[in-house]
N, C-alpha and C. Protein backbone atom coordinates (compact mmCIF):
# COMPACT_ATOMS: atom_id res chain seq x y z
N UNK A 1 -79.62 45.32 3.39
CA UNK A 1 -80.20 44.17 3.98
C UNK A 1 -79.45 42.92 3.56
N UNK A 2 -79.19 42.79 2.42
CA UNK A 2 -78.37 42.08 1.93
C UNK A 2 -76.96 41.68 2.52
N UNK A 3 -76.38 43.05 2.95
CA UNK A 3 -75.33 42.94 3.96
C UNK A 3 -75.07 42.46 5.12
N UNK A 4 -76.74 42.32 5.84
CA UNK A 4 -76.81 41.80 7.15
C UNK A 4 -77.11 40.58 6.80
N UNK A 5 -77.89 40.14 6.22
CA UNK A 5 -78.01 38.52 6.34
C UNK A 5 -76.24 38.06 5.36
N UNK A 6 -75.90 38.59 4.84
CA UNK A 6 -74.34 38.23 4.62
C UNK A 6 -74.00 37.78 5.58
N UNK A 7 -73.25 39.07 6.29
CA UNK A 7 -72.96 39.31 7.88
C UNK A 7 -73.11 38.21 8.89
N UNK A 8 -74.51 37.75 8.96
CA UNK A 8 -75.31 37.14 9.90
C UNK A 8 -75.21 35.70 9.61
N UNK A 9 -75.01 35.04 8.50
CA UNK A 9 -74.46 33.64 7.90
C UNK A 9 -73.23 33.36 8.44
N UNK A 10 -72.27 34.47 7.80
CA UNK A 10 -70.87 34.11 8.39
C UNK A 10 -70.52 34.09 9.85
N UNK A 11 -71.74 34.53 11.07
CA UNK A 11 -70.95 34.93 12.27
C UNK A 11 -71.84 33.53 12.20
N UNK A 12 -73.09 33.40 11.54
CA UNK A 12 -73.73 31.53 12.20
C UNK A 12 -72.53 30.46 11.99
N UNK A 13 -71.87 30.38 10.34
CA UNK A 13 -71.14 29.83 10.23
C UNK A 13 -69.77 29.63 10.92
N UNK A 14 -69.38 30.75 11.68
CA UNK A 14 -68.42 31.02 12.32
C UNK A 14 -68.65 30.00 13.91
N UNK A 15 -69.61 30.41 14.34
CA UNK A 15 -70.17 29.89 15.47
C UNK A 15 -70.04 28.14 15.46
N UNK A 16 -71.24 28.16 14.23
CA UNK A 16 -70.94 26.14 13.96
C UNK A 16 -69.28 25.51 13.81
N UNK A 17 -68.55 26.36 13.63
CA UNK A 17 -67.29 25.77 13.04
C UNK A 17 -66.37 26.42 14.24
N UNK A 18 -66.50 27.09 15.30
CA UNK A 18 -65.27 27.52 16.44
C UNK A 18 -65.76 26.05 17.14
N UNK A 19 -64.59 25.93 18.41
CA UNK A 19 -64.74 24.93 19.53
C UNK A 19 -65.05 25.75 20.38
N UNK A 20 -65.77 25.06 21.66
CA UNK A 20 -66.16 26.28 22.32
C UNK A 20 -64.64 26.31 23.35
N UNK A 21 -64.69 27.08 24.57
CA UNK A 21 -63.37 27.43 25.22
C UNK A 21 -62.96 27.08 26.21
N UNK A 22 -63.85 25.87 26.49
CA UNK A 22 -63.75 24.80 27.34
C UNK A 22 -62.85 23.87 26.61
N UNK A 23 -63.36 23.47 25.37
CA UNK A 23 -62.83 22.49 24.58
C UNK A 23 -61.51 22.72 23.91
N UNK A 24 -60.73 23.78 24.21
CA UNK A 24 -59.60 24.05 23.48
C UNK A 24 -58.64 23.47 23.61
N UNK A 25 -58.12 22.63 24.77
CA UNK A 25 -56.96 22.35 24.90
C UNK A 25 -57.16 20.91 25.59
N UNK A 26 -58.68 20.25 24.72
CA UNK A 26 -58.95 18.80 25.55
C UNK A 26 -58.03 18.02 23.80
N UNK A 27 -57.41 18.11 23.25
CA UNK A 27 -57.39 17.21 22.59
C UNK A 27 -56.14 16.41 23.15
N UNK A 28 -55.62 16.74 24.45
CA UNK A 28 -54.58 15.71 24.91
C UNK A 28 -55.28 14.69 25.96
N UNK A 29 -56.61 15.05 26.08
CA UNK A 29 -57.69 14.24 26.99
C UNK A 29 -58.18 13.03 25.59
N UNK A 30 -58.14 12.96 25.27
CA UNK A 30 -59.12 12.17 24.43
C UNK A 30 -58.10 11.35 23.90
N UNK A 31 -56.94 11.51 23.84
CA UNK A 31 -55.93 10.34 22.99
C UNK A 31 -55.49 9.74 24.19
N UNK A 32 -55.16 8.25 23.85
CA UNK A 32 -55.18 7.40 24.70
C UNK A 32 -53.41 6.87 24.58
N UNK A 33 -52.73 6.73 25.78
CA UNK A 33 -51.16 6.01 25.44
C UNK A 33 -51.23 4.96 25.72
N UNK A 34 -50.21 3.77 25.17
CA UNK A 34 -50.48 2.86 25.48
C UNK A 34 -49.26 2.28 25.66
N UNK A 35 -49.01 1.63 27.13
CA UNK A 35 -47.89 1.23 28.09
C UNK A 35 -47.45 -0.19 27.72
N UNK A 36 -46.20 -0.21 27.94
CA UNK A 36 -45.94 -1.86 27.36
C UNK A 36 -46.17 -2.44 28.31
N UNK A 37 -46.90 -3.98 28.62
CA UNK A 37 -47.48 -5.03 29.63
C UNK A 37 -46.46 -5.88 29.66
N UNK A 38 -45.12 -5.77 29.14
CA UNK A 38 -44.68 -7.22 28.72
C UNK A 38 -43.08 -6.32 28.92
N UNK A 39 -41.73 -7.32 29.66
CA UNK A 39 -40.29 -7.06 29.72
C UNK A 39 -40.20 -6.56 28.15
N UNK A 40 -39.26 -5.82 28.48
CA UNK A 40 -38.63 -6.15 26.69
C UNK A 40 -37.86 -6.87 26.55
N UNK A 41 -37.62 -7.86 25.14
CA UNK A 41 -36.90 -8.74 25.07
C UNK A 41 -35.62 -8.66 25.35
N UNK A 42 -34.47 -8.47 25.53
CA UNK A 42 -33.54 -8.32 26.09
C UNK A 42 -33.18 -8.82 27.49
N UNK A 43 -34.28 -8.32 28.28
CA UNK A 43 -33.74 -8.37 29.14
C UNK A 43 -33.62 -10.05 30.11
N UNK A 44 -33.46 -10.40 31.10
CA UNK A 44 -33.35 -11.25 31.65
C UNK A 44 -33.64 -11.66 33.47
N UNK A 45 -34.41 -12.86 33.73
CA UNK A 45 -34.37 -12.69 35.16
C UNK A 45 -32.99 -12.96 35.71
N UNK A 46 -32.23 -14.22 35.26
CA UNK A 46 -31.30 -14.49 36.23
C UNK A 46 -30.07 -13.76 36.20
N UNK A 47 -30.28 -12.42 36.94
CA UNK A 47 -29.12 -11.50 36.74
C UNK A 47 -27.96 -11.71 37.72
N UNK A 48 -27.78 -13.24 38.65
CA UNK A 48 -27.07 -13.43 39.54
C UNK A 48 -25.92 -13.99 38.90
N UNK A 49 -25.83 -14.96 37.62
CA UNK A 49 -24.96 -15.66 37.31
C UNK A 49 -24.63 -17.07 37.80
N UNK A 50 -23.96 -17.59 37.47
CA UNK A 50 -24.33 -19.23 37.78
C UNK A 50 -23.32 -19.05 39.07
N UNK A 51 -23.75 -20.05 39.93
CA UNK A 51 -22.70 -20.29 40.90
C UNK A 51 -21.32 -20.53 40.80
N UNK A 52 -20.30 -20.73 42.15
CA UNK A 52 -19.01 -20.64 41.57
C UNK A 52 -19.14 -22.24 42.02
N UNK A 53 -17.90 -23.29 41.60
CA UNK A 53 -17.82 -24.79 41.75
C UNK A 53 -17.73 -25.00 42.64
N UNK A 54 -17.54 -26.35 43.55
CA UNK A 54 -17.25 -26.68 44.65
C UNK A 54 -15.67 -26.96 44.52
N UNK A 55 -15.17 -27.06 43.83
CA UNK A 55 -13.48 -27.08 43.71
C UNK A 55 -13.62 -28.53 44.33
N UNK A 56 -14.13 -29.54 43.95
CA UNK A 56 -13.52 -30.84 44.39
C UNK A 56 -12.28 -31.35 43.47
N UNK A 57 -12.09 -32.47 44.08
CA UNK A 57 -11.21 -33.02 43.12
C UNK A 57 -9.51 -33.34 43.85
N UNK A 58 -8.65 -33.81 43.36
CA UNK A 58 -7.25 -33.95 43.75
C UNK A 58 -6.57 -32.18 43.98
N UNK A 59 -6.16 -31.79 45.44
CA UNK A 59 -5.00 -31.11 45.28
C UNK A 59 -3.94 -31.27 45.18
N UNK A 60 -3.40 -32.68 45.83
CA UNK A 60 -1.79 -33.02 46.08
C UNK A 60 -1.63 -34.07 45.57
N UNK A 61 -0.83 -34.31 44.33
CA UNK A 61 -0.72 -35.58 43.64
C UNK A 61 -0.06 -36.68 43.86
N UNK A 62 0.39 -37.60 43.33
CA UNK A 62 1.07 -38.58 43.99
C UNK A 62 2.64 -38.13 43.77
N UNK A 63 3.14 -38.31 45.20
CA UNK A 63 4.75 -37.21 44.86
C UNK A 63 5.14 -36.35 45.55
N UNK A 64 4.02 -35.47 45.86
CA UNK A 64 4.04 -34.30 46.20
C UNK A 64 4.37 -34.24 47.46
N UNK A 65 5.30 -33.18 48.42
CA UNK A 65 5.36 -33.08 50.01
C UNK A 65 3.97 -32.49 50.35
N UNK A 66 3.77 -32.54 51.49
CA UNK A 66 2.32 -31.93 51.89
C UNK A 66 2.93 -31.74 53.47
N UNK A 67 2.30 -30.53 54.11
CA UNK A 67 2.52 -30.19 55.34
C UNK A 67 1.35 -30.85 56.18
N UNK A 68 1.43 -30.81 57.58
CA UNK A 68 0.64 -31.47 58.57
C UNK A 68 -0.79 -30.28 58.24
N UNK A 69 -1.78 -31.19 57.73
CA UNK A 69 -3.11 -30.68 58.12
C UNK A 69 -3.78 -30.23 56.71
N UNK A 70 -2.05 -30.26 55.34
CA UNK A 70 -2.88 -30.25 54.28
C UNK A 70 -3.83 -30.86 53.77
N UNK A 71 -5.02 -29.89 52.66
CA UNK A 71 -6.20 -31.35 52.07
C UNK A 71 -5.45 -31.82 50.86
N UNK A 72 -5.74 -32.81 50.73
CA UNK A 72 -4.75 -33.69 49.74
C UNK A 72 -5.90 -34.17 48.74
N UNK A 73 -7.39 -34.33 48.87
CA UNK A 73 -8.68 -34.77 47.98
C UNK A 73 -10.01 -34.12 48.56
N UNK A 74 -10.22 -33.60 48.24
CA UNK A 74 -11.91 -33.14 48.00
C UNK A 74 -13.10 -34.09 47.17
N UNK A 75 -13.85 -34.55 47.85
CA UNK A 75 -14.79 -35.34 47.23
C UNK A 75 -16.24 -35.67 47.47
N UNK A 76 -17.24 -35.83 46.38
CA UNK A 76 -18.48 -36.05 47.41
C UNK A 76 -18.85 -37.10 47.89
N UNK A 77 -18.45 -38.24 46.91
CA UNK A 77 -18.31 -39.61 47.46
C UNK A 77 -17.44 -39.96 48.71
N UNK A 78 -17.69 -41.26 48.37
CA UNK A 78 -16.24 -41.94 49.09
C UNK A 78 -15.48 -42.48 48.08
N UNK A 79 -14.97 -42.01 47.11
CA UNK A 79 -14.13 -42.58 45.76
C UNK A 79 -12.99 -43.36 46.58
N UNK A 80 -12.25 -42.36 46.88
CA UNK A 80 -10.65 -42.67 47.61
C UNK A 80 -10.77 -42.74 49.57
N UNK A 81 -10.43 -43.67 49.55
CA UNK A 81 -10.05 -44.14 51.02
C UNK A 81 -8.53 -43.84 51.69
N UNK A 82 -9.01 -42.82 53.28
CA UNK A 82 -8.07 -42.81 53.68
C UNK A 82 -6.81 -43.78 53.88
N UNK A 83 -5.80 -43.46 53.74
CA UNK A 83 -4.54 -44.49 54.05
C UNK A 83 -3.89 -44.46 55.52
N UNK A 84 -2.31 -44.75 55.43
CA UNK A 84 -1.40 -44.40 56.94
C UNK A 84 -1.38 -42.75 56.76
N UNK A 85 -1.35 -42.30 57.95
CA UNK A 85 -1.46 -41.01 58.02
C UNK A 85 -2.24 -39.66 57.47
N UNK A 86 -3.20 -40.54 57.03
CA UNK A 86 -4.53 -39.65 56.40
C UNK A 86 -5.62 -39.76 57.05
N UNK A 87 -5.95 -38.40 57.73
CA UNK A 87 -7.03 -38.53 58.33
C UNK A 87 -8.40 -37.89 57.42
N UNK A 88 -9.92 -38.17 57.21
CA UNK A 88 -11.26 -37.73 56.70
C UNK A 88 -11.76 -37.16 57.51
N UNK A 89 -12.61 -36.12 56.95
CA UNK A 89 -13.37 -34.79 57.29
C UNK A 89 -14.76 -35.18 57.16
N UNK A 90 -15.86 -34.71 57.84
CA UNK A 90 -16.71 -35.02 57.88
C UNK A 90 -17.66 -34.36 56.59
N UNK A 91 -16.98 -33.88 55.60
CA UNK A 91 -17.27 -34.07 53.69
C UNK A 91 -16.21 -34.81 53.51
N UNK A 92 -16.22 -35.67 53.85
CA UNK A 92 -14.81 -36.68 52.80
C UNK A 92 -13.90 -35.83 52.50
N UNK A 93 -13.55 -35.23 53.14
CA UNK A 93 -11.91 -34.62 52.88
C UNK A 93 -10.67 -35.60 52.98
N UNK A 94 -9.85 -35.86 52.47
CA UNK A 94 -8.96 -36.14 52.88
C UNK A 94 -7.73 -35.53 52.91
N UNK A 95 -6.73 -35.81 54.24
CA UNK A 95 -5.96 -34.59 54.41
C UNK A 95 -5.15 -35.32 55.48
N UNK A 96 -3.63 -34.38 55.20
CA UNK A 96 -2.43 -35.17 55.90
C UNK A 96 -2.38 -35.35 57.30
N UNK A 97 -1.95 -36.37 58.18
CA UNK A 97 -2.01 -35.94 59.50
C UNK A 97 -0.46 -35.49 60.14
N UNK A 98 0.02 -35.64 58.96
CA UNK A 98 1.57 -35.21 59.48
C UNK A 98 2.09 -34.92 58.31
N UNK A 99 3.43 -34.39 58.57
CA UNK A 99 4.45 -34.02 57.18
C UNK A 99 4.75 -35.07 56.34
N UNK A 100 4.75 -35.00 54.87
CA UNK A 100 5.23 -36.38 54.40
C UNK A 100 5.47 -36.39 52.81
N UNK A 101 5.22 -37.37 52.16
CA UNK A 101 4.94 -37.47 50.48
C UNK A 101 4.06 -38.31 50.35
N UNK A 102 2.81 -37.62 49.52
CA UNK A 102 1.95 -38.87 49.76
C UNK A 102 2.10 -39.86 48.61
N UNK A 103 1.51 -40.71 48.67
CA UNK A 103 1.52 -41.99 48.10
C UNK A 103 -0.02 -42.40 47.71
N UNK A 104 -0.46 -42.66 46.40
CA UNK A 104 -1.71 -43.09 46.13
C UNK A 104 -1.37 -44.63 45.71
N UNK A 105 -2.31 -45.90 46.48
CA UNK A 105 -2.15 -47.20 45.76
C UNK A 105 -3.60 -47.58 45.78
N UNK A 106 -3.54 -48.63 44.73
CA UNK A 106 -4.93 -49.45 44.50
C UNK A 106 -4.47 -50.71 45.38
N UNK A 107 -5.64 -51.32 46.31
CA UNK A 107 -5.65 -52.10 47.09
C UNK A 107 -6.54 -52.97 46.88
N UNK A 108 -6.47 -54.28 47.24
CA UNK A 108 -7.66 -55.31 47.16
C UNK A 108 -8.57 -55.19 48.61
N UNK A 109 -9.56 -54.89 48.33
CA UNK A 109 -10.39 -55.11 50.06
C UNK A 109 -11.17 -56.07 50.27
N UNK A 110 -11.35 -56.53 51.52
CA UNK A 110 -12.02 -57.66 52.15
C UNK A 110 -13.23 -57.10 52.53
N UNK A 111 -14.27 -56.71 52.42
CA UNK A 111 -15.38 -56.01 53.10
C UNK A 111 -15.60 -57.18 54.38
N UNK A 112 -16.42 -56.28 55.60
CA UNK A 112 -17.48 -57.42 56.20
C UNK A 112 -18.32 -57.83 55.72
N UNK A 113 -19.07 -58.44 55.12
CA UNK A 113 -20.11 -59.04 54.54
C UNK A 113 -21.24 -59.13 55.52
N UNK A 114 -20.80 -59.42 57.03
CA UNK A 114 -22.31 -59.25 57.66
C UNK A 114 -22.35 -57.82 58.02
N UNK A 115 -22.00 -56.74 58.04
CA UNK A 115 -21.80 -55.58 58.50
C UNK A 115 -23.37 -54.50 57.95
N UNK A 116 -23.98 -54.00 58.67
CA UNK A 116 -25.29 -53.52 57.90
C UNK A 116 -25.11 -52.48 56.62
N UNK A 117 -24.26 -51.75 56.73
CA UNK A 117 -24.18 -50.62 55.50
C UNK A 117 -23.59 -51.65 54.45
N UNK A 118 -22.58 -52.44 54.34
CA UNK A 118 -22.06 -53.64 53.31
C UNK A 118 -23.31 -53.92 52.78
N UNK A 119 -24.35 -54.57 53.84
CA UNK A 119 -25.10 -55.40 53.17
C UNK A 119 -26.06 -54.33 52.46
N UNK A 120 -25.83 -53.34 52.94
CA UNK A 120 -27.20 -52.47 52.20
C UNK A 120 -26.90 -52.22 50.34
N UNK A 121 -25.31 -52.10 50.13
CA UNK A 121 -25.00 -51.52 48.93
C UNK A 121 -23.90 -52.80 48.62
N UNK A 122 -24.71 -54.03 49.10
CA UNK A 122 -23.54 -54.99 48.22
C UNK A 122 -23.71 -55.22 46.58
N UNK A 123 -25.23 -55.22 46.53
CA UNK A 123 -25.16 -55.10 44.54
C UNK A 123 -24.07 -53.90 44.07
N UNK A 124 -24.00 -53.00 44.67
CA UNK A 124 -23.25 -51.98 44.15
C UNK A 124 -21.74 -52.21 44.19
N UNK A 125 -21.35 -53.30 45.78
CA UNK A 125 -19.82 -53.25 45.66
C UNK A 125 -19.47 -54.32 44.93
N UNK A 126 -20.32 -55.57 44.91
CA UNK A 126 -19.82 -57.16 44.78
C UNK A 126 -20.70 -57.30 43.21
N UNK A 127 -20.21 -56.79 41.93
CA UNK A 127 -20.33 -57.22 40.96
C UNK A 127 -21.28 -58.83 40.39
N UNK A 128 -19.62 -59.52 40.73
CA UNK A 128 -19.63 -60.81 40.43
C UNK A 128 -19.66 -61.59 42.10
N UNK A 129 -19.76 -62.59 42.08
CA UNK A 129 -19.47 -63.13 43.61
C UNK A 129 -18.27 -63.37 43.83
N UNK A 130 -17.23 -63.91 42.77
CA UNK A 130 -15.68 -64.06 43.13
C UNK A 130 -14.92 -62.58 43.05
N UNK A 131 -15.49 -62.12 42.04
CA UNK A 131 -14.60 -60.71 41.42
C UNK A 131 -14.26 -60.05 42.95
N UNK A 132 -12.62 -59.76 43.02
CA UNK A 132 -12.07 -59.03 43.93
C UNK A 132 -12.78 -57.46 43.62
N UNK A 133 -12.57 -56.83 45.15
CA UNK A 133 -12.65 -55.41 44.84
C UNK A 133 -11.23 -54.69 45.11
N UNK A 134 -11.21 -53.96 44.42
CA UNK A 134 -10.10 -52.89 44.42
C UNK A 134 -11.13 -51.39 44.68
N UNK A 135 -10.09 -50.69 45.79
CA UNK A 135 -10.52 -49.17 46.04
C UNK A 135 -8.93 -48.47 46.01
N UNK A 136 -8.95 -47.14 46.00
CA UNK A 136 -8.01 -46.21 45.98
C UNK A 136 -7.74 -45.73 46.99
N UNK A 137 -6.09 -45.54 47.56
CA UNK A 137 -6.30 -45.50 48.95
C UNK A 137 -5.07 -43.80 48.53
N UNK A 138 -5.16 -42.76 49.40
CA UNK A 138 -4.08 -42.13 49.83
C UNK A 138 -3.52 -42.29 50.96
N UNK A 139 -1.97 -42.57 50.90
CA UNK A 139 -1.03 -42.19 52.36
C UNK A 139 -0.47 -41.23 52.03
N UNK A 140 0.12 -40.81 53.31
CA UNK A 140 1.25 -39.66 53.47
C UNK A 140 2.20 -40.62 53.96
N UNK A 141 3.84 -40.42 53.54
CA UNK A 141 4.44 -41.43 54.15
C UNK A 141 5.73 -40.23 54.45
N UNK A 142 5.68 -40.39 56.02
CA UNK A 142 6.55 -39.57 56.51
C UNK A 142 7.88 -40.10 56.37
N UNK A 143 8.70 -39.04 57.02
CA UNK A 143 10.50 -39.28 56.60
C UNK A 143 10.79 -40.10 57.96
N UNK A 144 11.44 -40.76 58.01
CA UNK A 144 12.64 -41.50 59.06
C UNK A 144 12.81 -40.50 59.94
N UNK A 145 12.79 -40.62 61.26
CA UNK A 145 13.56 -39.63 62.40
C UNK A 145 15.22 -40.42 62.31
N UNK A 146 16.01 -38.92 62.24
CA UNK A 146 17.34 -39.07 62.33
C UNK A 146 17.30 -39.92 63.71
N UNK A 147 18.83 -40.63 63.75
CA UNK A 147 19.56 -40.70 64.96
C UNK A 147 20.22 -40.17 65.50
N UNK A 148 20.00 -39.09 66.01
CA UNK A 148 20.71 -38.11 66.43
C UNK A 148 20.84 -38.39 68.10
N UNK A 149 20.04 -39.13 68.70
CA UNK A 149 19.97 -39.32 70.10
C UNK A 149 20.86 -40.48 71.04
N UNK A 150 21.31 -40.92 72.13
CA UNK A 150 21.76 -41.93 72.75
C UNK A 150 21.62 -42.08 73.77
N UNK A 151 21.26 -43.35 74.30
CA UNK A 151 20.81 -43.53 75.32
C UNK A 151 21.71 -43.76 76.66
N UNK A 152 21.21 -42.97 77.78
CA UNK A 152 21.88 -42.72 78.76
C UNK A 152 23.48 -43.80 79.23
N UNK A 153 22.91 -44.67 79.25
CA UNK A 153 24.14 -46.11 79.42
C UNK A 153 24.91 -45.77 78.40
N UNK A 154 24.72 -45.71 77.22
CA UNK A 154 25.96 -46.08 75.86
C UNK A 154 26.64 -44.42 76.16
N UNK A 155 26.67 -43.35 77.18
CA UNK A 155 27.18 -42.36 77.34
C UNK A 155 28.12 -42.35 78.49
């Protein structure tokens, strides 16, 4: 008798202490993962890179030959004013209208004074009231045509 209530403890005890066989293979149910909410540091939005320049600025210096139709200044202003044989682009380009060497000079200018855009930005051009203005001008200054020709009579 002794043997059975032995017996009979250990299969109770056995019982209280198994999982049942439903429950065997929940312990990957009950743990919880937890996802990152946030970039990781490293990384970055602006993966495009900065833009490339507008390349303004002087191409053809003072000196230089330039062919018919080269740009000779890139600009956003109006810094430099066309000269003889320089024609502007509707971005302020300036650029040769014929073959030549250009030539950069500083000039004294007369503005119109009654003219409406003058008057709009005269604090900006007219300093002082006497003070001259000076602007920057490019030419192209073409070559001499040979004499190579004669006219019908002197033949």
């Amino acid at each position: 008798m002794a043997l059975l209530r032995q017996a009979l403890s250990l299969s109770l005890k056995a019982a209280a202490t198994e999982t049942p066989p439903l429950l065997n293979n929940c312990a990957g149910w009950f743990t919880s993962v937890r996802n990152a909410s946030k970039k990781a540091g490293g990384s970055s939005r602006n993966t495009k890179g900065r833009a490339r320049g507008k390349g303004r600025g002087a191409k053809r210096l003072d000196g230089d030959w330039v062919p018919q139709g080269c740009i000779i200044m890139r600009q956003l202003g109006l810094d430099f004013l066309p000269g003889l044989n320089v024609g502007i682009g509707r971005d302020r380009t300036l650029y040769a209208k014929y073959h030549g060497v250009v030539m950069m000079t500083t000039e004294k200018v007369d503005p119109n004074w009654d003219h409406k855009i003058v008057k709009r930005f005269k604090g900006l051009i007219q300093a002082d009231e006497g003070a001259p203005i000076y602007k920057t001008y490019y030419h192209v200054l073409t070559e001499p045509q040979k004499n190579n020709f004669k006219l019908v009579d002197q033949i």
